[in-house]
PDB file of N, CA and C in Angstrom:
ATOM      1  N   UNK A   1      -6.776 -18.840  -6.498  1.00  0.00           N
ATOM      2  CA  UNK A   1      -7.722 -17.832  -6.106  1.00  0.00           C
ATOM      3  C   UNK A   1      -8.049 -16.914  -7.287  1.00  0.00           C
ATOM      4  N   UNK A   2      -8.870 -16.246  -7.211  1.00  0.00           N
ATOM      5  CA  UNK A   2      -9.524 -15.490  -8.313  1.00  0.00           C
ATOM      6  C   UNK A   2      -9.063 -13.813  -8.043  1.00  0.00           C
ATOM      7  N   UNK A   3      -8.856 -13.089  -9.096  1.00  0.00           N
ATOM      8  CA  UNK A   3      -9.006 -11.886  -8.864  1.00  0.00           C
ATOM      9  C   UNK A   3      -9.759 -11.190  -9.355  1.00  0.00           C
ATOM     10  N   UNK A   4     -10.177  -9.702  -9.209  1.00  0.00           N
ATOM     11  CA  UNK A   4     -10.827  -8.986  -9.466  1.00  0.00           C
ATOM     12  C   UNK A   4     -10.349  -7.857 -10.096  1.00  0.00           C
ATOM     13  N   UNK A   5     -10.902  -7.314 -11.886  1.00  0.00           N
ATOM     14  CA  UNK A   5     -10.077  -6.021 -12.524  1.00  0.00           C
ATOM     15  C   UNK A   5     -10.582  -4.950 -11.977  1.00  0.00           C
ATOM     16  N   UNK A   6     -10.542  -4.086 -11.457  1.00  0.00           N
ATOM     17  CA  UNK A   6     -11.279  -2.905 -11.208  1.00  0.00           C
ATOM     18  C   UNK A   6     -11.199  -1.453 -12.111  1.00  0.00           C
ATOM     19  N   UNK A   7     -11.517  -0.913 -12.634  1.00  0.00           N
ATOM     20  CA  UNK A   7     -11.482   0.250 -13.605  1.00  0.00           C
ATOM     21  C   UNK A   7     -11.910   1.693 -13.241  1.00  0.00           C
ATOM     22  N   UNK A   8     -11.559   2.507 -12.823  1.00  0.00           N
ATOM     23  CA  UNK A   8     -12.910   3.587 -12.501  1.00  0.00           C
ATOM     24  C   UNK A   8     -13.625   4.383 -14.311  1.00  0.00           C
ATOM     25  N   UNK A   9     -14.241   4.173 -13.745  1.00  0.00           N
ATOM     26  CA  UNK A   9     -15.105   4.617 -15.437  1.00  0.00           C
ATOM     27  C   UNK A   9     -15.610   5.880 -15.084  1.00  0.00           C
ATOM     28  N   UNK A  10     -16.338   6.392 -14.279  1.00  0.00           N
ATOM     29  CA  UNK A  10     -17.031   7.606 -14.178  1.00  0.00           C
ATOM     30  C   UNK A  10     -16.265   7.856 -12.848  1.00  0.00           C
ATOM     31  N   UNK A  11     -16.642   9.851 -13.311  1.00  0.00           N
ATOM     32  CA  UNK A  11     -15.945  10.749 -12.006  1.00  0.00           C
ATOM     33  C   UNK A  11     -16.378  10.646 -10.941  1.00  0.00           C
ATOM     34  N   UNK A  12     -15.665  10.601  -9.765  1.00  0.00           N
ATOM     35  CA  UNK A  12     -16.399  11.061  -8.434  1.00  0.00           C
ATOM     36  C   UNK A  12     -16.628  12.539  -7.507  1.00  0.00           C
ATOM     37  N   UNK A  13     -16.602  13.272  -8.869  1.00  0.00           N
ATOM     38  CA  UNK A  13     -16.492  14.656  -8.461  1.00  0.00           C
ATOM     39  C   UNK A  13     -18.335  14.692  -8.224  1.00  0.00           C
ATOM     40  N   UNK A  14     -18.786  15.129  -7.056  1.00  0.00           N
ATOM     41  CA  UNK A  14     -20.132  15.040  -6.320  1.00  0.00           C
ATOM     42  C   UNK A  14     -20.325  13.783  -5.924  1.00  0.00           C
ATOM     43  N   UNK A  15     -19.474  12.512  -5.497  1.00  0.00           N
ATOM     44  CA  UNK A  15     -20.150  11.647  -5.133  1.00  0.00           C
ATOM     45  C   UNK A  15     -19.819  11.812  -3.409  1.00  0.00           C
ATOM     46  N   UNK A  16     -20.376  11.003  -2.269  1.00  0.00           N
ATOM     47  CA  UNK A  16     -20.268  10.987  -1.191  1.00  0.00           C
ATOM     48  C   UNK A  16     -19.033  10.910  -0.580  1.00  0.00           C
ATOM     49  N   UNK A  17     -18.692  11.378   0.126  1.00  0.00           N
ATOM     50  CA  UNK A  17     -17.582  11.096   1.062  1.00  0.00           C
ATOM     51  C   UNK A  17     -16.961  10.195   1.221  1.00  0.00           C
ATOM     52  N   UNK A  18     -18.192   8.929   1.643  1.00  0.00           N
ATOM     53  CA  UNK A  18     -17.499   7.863   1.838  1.00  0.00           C
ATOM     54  C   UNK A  18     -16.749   6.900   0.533  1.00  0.00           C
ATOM     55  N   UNK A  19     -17.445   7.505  -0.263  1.00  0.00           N
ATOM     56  CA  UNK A  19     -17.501   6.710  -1.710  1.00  0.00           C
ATOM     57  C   UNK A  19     -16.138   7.353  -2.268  1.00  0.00           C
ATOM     58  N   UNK A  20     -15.409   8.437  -1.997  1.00  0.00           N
ATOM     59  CA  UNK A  20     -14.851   8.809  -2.046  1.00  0.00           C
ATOM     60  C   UNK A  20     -13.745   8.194  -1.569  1.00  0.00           C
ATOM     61  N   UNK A  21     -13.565   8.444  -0.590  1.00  0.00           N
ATOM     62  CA  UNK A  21     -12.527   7.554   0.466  1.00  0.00           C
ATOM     63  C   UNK A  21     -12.539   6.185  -0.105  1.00  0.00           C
ATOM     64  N   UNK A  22     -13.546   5.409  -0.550  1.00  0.00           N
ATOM     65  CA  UNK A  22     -13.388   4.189  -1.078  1.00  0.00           C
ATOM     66  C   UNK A  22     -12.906   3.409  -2.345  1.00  0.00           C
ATOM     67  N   UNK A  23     -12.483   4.741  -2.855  1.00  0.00           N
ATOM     68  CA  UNK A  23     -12.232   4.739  -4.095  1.00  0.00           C
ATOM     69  C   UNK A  23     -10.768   5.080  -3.934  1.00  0.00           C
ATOM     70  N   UNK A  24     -10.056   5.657  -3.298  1.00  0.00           N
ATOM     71  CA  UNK A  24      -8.796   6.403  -2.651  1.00  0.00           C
ATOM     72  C   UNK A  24      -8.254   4.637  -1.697  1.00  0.00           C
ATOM     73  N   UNK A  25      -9.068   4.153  -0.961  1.00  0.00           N
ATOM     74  CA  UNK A  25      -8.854   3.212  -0.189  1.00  0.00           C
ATOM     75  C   UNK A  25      -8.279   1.874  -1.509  1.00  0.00           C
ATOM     76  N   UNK A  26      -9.448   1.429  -2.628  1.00  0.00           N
ATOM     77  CA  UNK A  26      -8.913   0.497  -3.547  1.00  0.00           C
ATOM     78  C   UNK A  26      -7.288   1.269  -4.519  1.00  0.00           C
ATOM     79  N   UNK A  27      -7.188   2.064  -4.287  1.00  0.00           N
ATOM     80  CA  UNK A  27      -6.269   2.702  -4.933  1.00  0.00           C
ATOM     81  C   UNK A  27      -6.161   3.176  -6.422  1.00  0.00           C
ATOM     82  N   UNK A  28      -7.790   3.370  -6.332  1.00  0.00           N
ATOM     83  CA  UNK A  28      -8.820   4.196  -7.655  1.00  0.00           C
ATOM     84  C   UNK A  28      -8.202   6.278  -7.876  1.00  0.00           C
ATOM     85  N   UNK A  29      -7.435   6.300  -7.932  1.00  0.00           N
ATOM     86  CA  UNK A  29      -6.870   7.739  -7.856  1.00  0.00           C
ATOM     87  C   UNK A  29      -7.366   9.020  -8.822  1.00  0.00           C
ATOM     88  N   UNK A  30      -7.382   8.129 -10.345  1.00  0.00           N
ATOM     89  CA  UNK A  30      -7.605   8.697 -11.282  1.00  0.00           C
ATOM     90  C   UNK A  30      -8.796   8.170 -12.159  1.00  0.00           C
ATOM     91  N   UNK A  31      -8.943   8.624 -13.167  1.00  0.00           N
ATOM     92  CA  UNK A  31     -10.519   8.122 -14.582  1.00  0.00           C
ATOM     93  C   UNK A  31      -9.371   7.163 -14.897  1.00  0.00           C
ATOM     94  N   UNK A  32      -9.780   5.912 -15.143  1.00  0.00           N
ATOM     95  CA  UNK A  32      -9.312   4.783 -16.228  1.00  0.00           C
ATOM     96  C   UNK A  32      -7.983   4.044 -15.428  1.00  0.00           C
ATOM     97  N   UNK A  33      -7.953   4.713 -14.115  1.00  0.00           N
ATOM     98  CA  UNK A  33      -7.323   3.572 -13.501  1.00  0.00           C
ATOM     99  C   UNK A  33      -7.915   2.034 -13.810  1.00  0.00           C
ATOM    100  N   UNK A  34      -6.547   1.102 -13.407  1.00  0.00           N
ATOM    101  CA  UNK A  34      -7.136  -0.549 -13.264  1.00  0.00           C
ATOM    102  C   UNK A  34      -6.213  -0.754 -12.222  1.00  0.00           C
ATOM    103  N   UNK A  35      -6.599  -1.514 -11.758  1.00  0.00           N
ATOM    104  CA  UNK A  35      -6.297  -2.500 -10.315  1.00  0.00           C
ATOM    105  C   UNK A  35      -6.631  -3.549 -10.258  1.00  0.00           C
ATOM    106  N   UNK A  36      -5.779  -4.378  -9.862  1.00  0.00           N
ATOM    107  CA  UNK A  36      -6.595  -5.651  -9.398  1.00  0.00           C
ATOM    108  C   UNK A  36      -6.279  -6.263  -8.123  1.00  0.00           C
ATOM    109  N   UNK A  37      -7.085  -7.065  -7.415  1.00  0.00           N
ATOM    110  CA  UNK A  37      -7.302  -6.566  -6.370  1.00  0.00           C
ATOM    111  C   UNK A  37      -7.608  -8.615  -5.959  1.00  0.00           C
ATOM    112  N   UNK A  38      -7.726  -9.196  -4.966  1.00  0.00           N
ATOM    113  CA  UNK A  38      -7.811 -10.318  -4.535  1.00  0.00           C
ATOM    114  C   UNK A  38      -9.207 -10.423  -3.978  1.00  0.00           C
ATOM    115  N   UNK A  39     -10.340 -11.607  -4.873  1.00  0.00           N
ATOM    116  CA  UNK A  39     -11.454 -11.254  -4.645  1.00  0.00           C
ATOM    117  C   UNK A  39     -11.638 -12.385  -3.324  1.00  0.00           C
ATOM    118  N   UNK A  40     -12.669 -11.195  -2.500  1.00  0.00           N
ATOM    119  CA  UNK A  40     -12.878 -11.404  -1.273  1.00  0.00           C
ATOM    120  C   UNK A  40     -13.827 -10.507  -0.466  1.00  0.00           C
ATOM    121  N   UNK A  41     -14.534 -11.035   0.434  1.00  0.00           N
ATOM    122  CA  UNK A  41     -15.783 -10.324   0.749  1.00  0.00           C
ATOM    123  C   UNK A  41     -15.490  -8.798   0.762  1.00  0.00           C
ATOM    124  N   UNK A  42     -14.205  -8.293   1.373  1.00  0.00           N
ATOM    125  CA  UNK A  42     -13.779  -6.800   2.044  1.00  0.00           C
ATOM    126  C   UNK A  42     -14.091  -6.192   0.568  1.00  0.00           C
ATOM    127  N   UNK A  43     -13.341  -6.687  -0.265  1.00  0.00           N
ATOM    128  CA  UNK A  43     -13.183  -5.962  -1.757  1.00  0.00           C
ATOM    129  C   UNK A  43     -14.629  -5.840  -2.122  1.00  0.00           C
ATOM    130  N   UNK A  44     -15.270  -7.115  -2.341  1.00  0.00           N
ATOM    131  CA  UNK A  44     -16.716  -7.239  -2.668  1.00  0.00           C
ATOM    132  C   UNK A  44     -17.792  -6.170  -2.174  1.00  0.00           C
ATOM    133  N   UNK A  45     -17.059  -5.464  -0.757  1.00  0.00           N
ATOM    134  CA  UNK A  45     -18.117  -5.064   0.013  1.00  0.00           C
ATOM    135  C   UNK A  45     -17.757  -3.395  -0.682  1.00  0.00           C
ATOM    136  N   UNK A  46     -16.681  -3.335  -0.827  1.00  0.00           N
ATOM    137  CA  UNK A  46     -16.093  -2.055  -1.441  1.00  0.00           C
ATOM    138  C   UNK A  46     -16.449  -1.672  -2.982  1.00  0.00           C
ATOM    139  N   UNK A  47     -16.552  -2.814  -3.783  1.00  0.00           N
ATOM    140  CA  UNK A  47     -16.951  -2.321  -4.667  1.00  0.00           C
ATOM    141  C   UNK A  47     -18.996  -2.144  -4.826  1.00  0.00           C
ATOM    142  N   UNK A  48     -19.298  -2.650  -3.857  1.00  0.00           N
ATOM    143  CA  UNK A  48     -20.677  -2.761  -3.749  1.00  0.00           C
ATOM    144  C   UNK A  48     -21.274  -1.158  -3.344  1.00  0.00           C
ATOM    145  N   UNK A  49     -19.878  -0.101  -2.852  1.00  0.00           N
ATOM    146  CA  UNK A  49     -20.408   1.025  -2.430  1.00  0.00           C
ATOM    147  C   UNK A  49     -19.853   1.651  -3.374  1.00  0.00           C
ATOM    148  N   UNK A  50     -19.524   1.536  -4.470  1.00  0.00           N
ATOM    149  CA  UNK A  50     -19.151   2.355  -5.550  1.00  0.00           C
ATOM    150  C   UNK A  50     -19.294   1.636  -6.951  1.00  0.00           C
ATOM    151  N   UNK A  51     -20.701   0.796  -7.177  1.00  0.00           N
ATOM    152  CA  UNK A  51     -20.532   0.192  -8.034  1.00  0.00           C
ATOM    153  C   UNK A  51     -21.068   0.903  -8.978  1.00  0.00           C
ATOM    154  N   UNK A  52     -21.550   2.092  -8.955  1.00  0.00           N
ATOM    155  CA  UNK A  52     -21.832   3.086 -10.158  1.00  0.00           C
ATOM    156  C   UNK A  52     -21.030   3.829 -10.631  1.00  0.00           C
ATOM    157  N   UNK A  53     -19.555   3.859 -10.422  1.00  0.00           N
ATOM    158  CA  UNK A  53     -18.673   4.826 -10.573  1.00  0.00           C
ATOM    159  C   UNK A  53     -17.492   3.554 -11.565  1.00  0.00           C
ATOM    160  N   UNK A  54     -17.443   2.093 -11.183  1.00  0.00           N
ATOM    161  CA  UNK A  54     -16.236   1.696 -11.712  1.00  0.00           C
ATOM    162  C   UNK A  54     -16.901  -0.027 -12.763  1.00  0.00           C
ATOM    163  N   UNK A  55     -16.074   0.044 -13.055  1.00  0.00           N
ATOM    164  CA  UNK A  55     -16.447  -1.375 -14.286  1.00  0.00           C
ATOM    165  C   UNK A  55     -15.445  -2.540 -13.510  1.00  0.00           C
ATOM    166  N   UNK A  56     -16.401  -3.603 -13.565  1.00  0.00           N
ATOM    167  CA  UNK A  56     -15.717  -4.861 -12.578  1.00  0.00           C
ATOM    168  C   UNK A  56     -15.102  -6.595 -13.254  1.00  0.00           C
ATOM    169  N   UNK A  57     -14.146  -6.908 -13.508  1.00  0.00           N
ATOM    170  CA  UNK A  57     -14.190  -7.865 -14.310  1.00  0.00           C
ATOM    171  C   UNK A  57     -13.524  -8.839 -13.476  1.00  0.00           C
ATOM    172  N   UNK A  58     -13.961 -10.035 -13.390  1.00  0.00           N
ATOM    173  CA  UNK A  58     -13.456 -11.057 -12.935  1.00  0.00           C
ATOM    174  C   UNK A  58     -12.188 -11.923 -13.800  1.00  0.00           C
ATOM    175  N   UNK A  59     -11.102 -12.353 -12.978  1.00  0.00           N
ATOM    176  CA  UNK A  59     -10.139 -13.294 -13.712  1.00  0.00           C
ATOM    177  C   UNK A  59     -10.012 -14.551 -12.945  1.00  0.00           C
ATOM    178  N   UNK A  60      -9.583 -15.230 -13.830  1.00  0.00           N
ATOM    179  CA  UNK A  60      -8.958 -16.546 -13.006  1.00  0.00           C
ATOM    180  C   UNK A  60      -8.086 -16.334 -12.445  1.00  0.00           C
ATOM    181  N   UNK A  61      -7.473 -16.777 -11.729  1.00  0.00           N
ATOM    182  CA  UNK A  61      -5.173 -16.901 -11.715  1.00  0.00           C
ATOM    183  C   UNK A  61      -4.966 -18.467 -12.153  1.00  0.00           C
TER     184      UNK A  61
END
């Protein structure tokens, strides 16, 4: 299966609520966090509501 790097690159100080929470939900806490995360629609759909805030890189396993 493939995973997904996740990064947050820009602040979410003024962004929406929900975008907020979604960022708290991937376990995006801080600037320059990484995560990675098991790619799959849920994730896909999550980073699709915060895709202006984080940098996305795909891996193999």
């Amino acid at each position: 299966m493939a995973n997904v790097k996740i990064t947050l690159t820009k602040s979410p100080i003024g962004a929406k609520k929900n975008q907020k929470a979604t960022l708290k939900a991937l376990g995006l806490t801080k600037m320059h966090k990484t995560v990675e995360k098991e790619d799959n629609v849920y994730v896909q759909g999550q980073i699709n509501t915060v895709r202006h805030l984080v940098t996305v890189e795909k891996q193999e396993v």
